[in-house]
Structures are given as C-alpha cells and as structure tokens.
N, C-alpha and C. Protein backbone atom coordinates (compact mmCIF):
# COMPACT_ATOMS: atom_id res chain seq x y z
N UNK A 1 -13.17 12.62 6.46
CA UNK A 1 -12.02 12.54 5.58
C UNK A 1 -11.42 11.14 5.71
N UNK A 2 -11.01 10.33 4.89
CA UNK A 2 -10.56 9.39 4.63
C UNK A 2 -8.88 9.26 4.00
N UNK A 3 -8.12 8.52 5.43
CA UNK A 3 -6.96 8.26 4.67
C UNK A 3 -6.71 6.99 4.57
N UNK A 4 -6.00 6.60 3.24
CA UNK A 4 -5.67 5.59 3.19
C UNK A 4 -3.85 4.60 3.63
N UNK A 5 -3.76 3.53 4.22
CA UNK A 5 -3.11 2.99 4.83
C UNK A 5 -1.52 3.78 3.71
N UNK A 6 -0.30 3.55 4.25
CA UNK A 6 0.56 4.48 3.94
C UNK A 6 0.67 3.16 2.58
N UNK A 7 1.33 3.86 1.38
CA UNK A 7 1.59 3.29 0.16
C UNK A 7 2.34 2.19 0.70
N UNK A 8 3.37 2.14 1.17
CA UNK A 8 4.35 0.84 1.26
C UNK A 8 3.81 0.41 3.04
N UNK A 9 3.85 -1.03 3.05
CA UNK A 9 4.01 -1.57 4.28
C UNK A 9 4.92 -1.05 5.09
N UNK A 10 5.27 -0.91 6.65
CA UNK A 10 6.40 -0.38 7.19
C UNK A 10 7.30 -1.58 7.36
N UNK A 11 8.54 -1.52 7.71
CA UNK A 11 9.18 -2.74 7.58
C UNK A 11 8.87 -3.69 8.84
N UNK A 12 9.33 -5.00 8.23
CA UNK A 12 8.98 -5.90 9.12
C UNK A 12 9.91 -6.22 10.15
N UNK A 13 10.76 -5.53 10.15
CA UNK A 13 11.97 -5.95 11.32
C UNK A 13 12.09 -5.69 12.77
N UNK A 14 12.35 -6.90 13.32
CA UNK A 14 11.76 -7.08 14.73
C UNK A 14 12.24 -5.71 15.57
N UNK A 15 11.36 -5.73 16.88
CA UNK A 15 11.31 -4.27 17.70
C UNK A 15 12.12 -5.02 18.90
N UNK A 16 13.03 -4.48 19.51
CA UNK A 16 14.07 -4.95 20.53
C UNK A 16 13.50 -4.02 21.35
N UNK A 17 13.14 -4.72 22.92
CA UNK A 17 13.64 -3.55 24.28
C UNK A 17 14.79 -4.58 24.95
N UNK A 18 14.76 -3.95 26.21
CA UNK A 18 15.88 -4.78 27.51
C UNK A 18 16.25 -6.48 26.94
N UNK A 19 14.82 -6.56 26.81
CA UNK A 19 14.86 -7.82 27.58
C UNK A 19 14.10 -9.06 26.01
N UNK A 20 13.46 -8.54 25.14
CA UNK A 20 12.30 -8.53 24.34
C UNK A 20 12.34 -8.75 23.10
N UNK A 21 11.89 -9.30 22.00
CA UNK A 21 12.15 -9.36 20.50
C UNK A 21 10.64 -9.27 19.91
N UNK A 22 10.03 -8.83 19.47
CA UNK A 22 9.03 -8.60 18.80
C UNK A 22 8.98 -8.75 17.33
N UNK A 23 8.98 -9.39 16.67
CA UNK A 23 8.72 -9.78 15.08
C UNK A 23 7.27 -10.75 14.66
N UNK A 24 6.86 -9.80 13.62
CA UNK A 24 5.97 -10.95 12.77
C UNK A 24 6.47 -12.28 12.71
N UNK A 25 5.28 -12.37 12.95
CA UNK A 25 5.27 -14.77 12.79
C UNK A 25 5.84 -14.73 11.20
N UNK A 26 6.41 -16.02 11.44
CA UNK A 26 6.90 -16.56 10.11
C UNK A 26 6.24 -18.15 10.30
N UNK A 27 6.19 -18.62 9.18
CA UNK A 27 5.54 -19.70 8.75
C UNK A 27 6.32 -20.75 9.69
N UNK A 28 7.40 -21.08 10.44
CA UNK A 28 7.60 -21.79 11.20
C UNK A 28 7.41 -21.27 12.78
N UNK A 29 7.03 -20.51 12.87
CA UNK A 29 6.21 -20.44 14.26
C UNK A 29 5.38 -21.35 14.57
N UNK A 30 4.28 -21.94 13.48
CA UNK A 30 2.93 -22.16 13.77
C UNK A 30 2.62 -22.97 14.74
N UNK A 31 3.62 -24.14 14.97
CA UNK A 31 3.09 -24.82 15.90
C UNK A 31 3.07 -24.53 17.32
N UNK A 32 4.74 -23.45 17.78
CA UNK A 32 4.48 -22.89 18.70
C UNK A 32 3.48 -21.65 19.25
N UNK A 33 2.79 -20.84 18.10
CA UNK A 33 1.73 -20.31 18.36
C UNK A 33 0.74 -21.02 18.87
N UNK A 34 0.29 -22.30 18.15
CA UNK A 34 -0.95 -23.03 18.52
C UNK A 34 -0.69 -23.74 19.94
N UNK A 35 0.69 -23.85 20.41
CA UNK A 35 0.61 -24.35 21.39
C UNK A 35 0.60 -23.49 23.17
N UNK A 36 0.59 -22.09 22.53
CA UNK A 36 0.58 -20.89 23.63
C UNK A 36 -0.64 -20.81 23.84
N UNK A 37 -1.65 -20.65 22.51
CA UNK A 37 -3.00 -20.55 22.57
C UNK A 37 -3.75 -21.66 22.86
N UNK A 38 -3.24 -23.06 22.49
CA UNK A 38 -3.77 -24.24 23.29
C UNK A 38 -4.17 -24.28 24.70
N UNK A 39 -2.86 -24.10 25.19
CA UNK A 39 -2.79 -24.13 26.59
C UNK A 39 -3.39 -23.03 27.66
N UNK A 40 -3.64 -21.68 26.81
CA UNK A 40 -4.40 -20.79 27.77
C UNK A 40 -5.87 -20.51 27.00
N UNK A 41 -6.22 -21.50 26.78
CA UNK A 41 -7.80 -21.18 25.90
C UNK A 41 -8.69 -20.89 26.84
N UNK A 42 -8.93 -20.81 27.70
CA UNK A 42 -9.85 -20.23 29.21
C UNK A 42 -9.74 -18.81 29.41
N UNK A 43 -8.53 -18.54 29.36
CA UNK A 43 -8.21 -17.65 29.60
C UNK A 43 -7.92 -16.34 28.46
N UNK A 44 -7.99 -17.04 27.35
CA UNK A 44 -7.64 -15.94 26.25
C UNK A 44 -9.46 -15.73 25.53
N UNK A 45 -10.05 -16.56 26.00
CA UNK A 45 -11.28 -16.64 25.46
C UNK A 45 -12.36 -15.56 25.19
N UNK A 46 -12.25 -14.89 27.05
CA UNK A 46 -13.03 -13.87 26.97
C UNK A 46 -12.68 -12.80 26.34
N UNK A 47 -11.20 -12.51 25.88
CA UNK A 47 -11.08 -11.15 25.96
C UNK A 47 -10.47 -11.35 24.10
N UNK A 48 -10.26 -12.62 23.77
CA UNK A 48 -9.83 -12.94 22.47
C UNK A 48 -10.35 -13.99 21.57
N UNK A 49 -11.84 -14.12 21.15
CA UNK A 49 -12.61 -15.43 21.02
C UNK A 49 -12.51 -15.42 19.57
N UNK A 50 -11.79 -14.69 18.95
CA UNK A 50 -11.95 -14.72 17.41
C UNK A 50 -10.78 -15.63 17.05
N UNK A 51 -9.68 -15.19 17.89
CA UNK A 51 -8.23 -15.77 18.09
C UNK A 51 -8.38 -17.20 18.49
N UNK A 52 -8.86 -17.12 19.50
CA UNK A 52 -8.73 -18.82 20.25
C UNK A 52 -9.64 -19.59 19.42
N UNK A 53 -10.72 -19.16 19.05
CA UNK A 53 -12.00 -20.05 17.56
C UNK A 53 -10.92 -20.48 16.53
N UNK A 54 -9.91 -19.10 15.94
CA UNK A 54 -9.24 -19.18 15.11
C UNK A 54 -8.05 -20.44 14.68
N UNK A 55 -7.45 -20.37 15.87
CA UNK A 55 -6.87 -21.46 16.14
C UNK A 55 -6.68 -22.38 16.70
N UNK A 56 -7.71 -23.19 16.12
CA UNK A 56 -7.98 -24.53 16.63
C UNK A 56 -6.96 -25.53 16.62
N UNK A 57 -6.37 -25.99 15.93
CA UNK A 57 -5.31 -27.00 15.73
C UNK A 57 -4.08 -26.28 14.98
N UNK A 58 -3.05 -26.72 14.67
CA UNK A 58 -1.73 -26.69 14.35
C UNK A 58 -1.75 -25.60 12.51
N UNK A 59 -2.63 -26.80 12.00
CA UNK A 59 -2.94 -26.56 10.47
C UNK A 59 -3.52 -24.81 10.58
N UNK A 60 -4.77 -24.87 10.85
CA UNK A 60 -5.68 -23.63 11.07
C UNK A 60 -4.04 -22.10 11.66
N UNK A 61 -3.55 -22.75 12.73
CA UNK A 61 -2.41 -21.59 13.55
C UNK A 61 -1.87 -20.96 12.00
N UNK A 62 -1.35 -22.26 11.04
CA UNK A 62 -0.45 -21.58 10.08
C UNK A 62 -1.48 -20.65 9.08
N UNK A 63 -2.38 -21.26 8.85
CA UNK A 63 -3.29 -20.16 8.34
C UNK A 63 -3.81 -19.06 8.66
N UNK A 64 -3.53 -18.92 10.34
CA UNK A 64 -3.58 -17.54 10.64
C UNK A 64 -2.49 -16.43 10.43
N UNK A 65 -1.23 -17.38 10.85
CA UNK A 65 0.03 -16.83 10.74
C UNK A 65 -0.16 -16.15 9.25
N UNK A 66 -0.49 -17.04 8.24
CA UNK A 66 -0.34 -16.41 6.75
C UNK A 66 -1.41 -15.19 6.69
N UNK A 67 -2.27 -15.08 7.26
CA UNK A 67 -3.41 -14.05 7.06
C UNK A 67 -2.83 -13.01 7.69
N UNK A 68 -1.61 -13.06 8.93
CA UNK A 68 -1.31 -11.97 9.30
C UNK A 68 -0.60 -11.19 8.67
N UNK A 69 0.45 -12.00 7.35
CA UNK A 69 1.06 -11.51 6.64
C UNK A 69 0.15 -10.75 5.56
N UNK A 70 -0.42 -11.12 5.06
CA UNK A 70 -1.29 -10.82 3.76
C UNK A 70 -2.21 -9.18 4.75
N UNK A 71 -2.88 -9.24 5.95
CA UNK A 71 -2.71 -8.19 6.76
C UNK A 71 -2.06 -7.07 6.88
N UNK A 72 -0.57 -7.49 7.02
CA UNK A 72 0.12 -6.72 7.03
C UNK A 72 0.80 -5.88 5.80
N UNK A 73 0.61 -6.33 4.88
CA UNK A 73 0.85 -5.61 3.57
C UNK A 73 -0.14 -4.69 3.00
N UNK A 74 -1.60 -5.56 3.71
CA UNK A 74 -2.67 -4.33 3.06
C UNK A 74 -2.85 -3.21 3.98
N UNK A 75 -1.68 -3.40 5.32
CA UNK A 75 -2.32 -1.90 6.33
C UNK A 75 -3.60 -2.23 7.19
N UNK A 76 -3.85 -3.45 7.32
CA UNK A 76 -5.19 -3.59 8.42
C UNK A 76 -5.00 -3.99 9.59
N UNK A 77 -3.65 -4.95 9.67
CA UNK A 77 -3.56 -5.39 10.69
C UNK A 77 -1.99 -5.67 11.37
N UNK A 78 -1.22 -4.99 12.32
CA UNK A 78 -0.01 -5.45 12.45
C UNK A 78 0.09 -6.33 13.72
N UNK A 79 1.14 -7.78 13.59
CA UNK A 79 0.69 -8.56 14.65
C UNK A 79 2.30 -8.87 14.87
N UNK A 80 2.87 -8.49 16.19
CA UNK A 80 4.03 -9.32 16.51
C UNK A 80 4.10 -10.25 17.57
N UNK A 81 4.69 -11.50 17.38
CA UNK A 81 4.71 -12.32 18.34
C UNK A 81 6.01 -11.48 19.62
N UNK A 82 5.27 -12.22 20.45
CA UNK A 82 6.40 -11.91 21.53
C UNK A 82 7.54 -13.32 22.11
N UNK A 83 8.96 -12.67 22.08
CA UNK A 83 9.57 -13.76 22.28
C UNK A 83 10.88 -13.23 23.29
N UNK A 84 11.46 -13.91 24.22
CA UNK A 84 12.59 -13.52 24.92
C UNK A 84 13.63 -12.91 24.27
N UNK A 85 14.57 -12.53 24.43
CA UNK A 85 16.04 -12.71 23.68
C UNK A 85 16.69 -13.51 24.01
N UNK A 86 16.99 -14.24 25.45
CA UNK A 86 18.23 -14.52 25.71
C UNK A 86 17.10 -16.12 25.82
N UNK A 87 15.94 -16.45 26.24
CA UNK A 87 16.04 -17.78 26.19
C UNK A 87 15.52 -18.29 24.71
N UNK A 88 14.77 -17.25 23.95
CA UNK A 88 14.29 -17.43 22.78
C UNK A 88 12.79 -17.79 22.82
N UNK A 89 12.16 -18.11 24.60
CA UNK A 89 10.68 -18.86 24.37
C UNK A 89 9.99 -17.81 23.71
N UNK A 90 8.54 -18.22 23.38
CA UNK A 90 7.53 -17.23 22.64
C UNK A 90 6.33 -17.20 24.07
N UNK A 91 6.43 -15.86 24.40
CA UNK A 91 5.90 -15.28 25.70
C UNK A 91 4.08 -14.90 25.22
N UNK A 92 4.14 -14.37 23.59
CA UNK A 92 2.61 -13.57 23.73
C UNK A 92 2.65 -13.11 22.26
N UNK A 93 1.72 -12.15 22.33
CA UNK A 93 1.85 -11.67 21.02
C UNK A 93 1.23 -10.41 21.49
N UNK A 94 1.41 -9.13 20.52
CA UNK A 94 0.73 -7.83 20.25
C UNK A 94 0.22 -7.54 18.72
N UNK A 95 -0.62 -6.53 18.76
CA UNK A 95 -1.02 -6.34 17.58
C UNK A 95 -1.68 -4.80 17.93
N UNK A 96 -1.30 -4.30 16.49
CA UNK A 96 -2.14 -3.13 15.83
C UNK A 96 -2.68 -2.71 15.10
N UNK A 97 -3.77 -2.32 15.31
CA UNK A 97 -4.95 -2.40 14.13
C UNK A 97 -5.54 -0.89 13.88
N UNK A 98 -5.13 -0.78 12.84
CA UNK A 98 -5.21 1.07 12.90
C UNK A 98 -6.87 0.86 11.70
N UNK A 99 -7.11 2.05 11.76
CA UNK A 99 -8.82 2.56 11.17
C UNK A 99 -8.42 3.53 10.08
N UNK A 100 -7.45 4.19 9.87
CA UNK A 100 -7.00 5.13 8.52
C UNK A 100 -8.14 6.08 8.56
N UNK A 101 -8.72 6.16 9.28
CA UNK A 101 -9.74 7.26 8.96
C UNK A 101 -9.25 8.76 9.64
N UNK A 102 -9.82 9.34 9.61
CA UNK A 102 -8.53 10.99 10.42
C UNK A 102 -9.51 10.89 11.72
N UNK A 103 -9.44 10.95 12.69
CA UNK A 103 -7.79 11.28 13.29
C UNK A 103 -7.36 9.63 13.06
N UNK A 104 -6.59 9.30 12.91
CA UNK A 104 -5.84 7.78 12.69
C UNK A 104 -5.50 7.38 13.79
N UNK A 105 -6.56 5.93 14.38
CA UNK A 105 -6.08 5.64 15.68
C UNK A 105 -6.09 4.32 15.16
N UNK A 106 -5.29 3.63 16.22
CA UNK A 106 -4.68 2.01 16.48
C UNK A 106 -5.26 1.92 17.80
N UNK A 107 -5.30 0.34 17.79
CA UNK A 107 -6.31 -0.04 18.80
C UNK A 107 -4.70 -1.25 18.61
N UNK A 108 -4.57 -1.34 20.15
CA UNK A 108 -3.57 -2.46 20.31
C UNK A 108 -4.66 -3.41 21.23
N UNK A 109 -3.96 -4.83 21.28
CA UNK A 109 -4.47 -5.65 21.96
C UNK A 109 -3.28 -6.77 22.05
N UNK A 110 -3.18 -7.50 23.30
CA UNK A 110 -2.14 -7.87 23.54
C UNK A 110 -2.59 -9.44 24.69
N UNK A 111 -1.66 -10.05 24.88
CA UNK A 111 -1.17 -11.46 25.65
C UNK A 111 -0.57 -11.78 26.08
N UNK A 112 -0.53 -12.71 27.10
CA UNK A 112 0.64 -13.20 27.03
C UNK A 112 0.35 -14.79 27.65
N UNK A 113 1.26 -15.95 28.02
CA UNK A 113 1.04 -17.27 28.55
C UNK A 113 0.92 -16.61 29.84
N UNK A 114 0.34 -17.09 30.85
CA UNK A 114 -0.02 -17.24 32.11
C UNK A 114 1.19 -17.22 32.69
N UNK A 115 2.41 -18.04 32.46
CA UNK A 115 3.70 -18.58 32.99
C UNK A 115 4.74 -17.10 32.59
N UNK A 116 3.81 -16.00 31.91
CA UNK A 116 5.34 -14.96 31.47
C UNK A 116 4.27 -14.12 32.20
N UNK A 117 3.22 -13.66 32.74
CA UNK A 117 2.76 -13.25 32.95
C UNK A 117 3.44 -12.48 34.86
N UNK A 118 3.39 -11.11 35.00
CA UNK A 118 3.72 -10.95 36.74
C UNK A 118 5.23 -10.46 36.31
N UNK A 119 5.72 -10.19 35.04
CA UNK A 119 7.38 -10.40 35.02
C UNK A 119 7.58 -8.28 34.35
N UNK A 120 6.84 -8.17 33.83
CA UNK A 120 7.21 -6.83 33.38
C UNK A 120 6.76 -6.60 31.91
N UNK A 121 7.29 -8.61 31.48
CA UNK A 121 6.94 -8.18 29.45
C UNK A 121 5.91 -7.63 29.27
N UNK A 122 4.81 -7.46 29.38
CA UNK A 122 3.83 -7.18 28.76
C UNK A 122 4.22 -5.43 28.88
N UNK A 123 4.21 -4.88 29.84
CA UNK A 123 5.01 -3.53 30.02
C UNK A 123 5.94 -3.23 28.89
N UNK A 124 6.98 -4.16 28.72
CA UNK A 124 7.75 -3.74 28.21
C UNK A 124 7.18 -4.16 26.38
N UNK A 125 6.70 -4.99 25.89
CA UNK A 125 6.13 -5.04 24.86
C UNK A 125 5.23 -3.89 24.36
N UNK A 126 4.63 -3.49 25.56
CA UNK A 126 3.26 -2.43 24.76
C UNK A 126 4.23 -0.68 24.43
N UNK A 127 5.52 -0.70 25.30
CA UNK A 127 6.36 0.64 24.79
C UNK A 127 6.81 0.27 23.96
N UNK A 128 7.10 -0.86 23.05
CA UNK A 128 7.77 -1.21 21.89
C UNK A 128 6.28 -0.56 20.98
N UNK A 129 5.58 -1.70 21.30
CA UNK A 129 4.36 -1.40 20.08
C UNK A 129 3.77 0.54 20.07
N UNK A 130 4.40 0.86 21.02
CA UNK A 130 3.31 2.83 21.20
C UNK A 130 4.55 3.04 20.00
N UNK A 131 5.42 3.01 20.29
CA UNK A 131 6.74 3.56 19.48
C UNK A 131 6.52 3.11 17.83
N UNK A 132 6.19 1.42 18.00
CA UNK A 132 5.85 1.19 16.48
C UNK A 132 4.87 1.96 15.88
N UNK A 133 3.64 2.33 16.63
CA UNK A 133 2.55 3.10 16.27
C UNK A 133 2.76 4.43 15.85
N UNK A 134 3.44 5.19 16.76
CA UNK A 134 3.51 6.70 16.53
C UNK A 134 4.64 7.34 15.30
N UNK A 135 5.60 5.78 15.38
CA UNK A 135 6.53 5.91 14.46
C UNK A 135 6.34 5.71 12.98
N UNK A 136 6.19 4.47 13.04
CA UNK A 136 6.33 3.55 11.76
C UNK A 136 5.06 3.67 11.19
N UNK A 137 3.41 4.12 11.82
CA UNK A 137 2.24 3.99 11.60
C UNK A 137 2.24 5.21 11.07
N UNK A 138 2.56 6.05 12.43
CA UNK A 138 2.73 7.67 12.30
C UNK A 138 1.01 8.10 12.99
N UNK A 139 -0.30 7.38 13.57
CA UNK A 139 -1.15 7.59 14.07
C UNK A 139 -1.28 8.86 15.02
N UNK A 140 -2.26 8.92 15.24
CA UNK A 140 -2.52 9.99 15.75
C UNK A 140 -3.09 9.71 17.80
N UNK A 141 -3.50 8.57 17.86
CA UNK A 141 -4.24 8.36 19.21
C UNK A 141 -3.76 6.21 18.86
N UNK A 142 -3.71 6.33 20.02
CA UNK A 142 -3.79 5.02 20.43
C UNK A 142 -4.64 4.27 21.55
N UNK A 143 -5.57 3.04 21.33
CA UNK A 143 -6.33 2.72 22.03
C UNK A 143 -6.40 1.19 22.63
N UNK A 144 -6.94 1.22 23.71
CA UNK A 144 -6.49 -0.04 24.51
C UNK A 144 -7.86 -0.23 24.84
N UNK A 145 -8.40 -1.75 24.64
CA UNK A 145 -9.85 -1.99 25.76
C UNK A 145 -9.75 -3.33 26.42
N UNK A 146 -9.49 -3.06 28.02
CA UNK A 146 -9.65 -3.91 29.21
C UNK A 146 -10.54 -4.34 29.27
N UNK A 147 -10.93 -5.86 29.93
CA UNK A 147 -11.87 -6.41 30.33
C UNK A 147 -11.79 -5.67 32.29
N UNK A 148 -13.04 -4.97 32.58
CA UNK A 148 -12.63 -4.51 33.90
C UNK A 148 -11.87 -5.33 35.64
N UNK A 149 -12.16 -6.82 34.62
CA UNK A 149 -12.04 -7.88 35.85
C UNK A 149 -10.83 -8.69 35.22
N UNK A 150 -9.70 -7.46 34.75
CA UNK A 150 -8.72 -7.63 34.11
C UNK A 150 -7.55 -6.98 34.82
N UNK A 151 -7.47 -6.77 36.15
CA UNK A 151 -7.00 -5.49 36.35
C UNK A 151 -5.54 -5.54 36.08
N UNK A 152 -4.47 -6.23 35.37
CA UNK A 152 -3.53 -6.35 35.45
C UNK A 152 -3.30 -5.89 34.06
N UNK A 153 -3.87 -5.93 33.35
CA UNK A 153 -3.79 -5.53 32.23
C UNK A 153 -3.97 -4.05 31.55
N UNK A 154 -5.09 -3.68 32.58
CA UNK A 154 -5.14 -2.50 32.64
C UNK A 154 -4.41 -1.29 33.50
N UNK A 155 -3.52 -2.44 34.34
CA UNK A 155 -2.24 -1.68 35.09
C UNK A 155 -1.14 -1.35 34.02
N UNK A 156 -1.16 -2.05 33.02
CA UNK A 156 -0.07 -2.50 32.07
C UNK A 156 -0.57 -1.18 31.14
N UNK A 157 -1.79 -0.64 30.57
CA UNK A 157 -1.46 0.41 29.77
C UNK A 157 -1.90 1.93 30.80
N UNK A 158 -1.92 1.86 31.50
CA UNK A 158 -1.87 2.89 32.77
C UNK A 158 -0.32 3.58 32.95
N UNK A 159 0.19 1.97 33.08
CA UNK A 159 1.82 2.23 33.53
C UNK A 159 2.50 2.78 31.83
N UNK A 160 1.67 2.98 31.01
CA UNK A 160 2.26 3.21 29.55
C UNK A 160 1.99 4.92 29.28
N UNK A 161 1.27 5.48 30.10
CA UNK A 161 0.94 6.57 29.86
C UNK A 161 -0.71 6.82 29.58
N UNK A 162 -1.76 5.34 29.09
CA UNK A 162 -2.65 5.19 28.66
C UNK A 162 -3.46 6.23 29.38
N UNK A 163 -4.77 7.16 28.98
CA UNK A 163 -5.35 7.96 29.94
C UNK A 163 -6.71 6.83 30.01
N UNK A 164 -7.69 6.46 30.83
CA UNK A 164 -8.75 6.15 30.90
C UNK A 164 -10.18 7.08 30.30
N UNK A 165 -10.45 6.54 29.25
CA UNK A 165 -12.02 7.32 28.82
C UNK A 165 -12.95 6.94 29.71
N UNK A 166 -13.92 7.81 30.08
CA UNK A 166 -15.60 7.83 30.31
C UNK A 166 -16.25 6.27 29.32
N UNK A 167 -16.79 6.16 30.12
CA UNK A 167 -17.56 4.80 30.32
C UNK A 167 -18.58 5.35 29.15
N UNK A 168 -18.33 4.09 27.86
CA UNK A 168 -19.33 4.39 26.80
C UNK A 168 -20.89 4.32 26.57
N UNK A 169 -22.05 5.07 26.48
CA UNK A 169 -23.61 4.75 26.75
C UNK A 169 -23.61 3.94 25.70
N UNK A 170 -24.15 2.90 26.07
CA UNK A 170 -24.86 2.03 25.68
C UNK A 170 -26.21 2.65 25.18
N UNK A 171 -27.25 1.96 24.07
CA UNK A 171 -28.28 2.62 23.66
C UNK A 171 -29.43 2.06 24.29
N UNK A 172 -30.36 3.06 24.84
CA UNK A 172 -31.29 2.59 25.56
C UNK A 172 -31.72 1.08 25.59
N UNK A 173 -32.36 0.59 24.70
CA UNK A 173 -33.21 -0.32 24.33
C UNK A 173 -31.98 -1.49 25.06
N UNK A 174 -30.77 -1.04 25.30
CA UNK A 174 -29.96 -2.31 25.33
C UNK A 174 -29.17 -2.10 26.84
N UNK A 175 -29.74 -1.58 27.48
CA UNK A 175 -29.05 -0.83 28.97
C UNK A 175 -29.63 -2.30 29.92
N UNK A 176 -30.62 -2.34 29.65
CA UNK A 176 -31.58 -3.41 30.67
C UNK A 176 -30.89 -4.67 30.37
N UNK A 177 -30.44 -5.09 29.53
CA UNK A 177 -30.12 -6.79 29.02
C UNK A 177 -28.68 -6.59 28.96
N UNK A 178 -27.97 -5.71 28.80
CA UNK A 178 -26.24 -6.09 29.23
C UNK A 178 -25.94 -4.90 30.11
N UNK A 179 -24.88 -5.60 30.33
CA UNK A 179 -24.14 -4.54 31.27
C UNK A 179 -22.08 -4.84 30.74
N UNK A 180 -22.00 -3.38 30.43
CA UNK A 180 -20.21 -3.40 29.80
C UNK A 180 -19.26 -3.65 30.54
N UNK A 181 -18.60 -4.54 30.53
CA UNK A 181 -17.45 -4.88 31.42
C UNK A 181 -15.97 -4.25 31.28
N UNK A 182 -16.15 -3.18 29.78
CA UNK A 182 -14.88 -3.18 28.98
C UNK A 182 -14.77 -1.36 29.24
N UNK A 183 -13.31 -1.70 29.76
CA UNK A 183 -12.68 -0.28 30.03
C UNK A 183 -12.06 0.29 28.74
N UNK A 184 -12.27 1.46 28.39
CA UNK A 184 -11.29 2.02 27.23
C UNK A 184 -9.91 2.97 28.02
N UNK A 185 -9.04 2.59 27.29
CA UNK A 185 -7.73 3.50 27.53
C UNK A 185 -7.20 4.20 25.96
N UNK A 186 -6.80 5.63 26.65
CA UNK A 186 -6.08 6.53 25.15
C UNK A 186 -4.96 7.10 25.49
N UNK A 187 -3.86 7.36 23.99
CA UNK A 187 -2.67 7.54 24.30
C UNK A 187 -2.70 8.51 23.27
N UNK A 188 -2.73 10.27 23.05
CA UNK A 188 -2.54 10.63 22.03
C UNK A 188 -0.67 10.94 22.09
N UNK A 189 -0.84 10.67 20.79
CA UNK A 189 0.55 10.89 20.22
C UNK A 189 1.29 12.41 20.49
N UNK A 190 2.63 12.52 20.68
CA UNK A 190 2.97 13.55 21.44
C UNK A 190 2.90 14.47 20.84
N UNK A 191 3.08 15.64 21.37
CA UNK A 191 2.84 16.98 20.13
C UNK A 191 4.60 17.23 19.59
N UNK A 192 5.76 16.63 20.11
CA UNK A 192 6.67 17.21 20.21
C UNK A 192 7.33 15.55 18.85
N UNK A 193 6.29 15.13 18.72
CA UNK A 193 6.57 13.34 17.54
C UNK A 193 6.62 14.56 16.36
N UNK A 194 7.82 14.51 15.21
CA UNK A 194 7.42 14.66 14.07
C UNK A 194 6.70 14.08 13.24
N UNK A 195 5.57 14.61 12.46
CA UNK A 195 4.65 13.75 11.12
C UNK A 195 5.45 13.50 10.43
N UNK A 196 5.81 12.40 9.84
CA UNK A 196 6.55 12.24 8.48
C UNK A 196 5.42 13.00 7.48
C-alpha cells in the first residue's frame, strides 16, 4: 500500500528544547553551513559522504540549502540546522527522511561540530526531531543507523528510547568481500500518540 506524503508541507517553524533552536536553513546560513562542514570533513565523511561531496565550497552549501527547501515541500526530505539559543552558534544539523510507504517510517540522521559535541545537544536535538516525526509527520516507526565505531552516537539514540535491531544478512555472494559496520536503531511511535 502506498501513501503519499501529507497534501500540505508541515510548518516550518523552528522546534525549541532547554537549551536548542532547530529551524530549516535559510538562504543566509550558507556560508556558515559550509564552514561547519569544512572544518569536520574527516569526520563527517564516513558516516555522511553525500553531504560533505555536496558541499564543497560556499556557492555549492547555498545550493544545498535551496534543495532542502524544494525537499521539503515535496515531503522527501526534512532538514533542520542546529543552533544554540542563547549564543546563537550553529552546532549541527538533523534531518528526516520519511519513505510514505505503510508502515511510514523516518530515518533520522544527525551531527554535530566536534567542539558541541560531549555537551548533551545532540540528545537534546534528536527528542525535538522524534516529536517532529510522530507529530507533524504523524509516522509510524522511526529509524536511526550508527556507524558501530560510533559509539557515542549510538548512546545518543539509546538514551532516546531507540530499541536496537538484529544485525541485517547480507546476501551470500557478498558476506566474503564486506563486512557491515552499521548498527540499526527503532523507535515505534506510541500507541497512546493520536493519528491525525
């Protein structure tokens, strides 16, 4: 069965916790996006190589920024930057990427600079984004995939409620030449959430 993304976009208005501001990039972000992802390109590489390819220089950042918008209206992709409240820096970003197919799951994936990293945000970002999901998406399961030599990250959707899945088979022919490094985590949505 096939559903399709909800008729109207959900709104774009930023997600507040404690400490936290979460809003879609706007066209004057760009340079400070390119310069979060500049600086941790080692590190965002393995686990985000479409992203860090993506934004190569300043120009390319704003063209992502705009694709996230155009994204976000068709229902494929929701992306919020992460930013303080009280000092205003830009810490990371999250995103959700839902499949519309039934059961309707979102696959989040998330960041942050090295320097915000050890502090809690990322914790506190990914209960903003479950809430955007179950709410504003209205999904059904939510999904997380760790790099296993990630472990901090995967403390981060553990500490969210995330349950850990069984380790996915690989298909024969391809068991001998790789080996999976990538943990899956699931969050089904509560039974006690109303469906809109």
């Amino acid at each position: 069965m096939y559903a399709a993304p909800p008729l109207s976009a959900p709104a774009d208005t930023p997600l507040l916790t404690a400490r936290l501001e979460l809003r879609p990039y706007q066209p004057t972000d760009s340079d400070t996006f390119f310069a979060l992802i500049d600086q941790n390109r080692e590190r965002l590489r393995p686990s985000f190589p479409n992203r860090e390819a993506a934004v190569s220089n300043p120009a390319a950042a704003g063209q992502v920024i705009s694709q996230f918008r155009h994204d976000w209206v068709a229902g494929r992709l929701y992306v919020f930057g992460i930013w303080h409240q009280q000092t205003h820096e830009y810490l990371g970003d999250i995103s959700l990427k839902p499949n519309w197919t039934a059961p309707i799951t979102a696959e989040i994936g998330y960041y942050l600079a090295q320097a915000a990293e050890g502090q809690g945000y990322a914790r506190e970002a990914l209960a903003a984004a479950v809430t955007f999901g179950f709410g504003a998406l209205q999904v059904g399961r939510l999904l997380i995939r760790c790099r296993a030599g990630n472990p901090r990250s995967c403390a981060v959707a553990e500490a969210a409620g995330f349950q850990p899945l069984p380790p996915r088979p690989r298909p024969w022919p391809l068991r001998a030449f790789t080996t999976s490094d990538i943990l899956y985590f699931s969050l089904r949505r509560p039974t006690d959430l109303p469906v809109a």
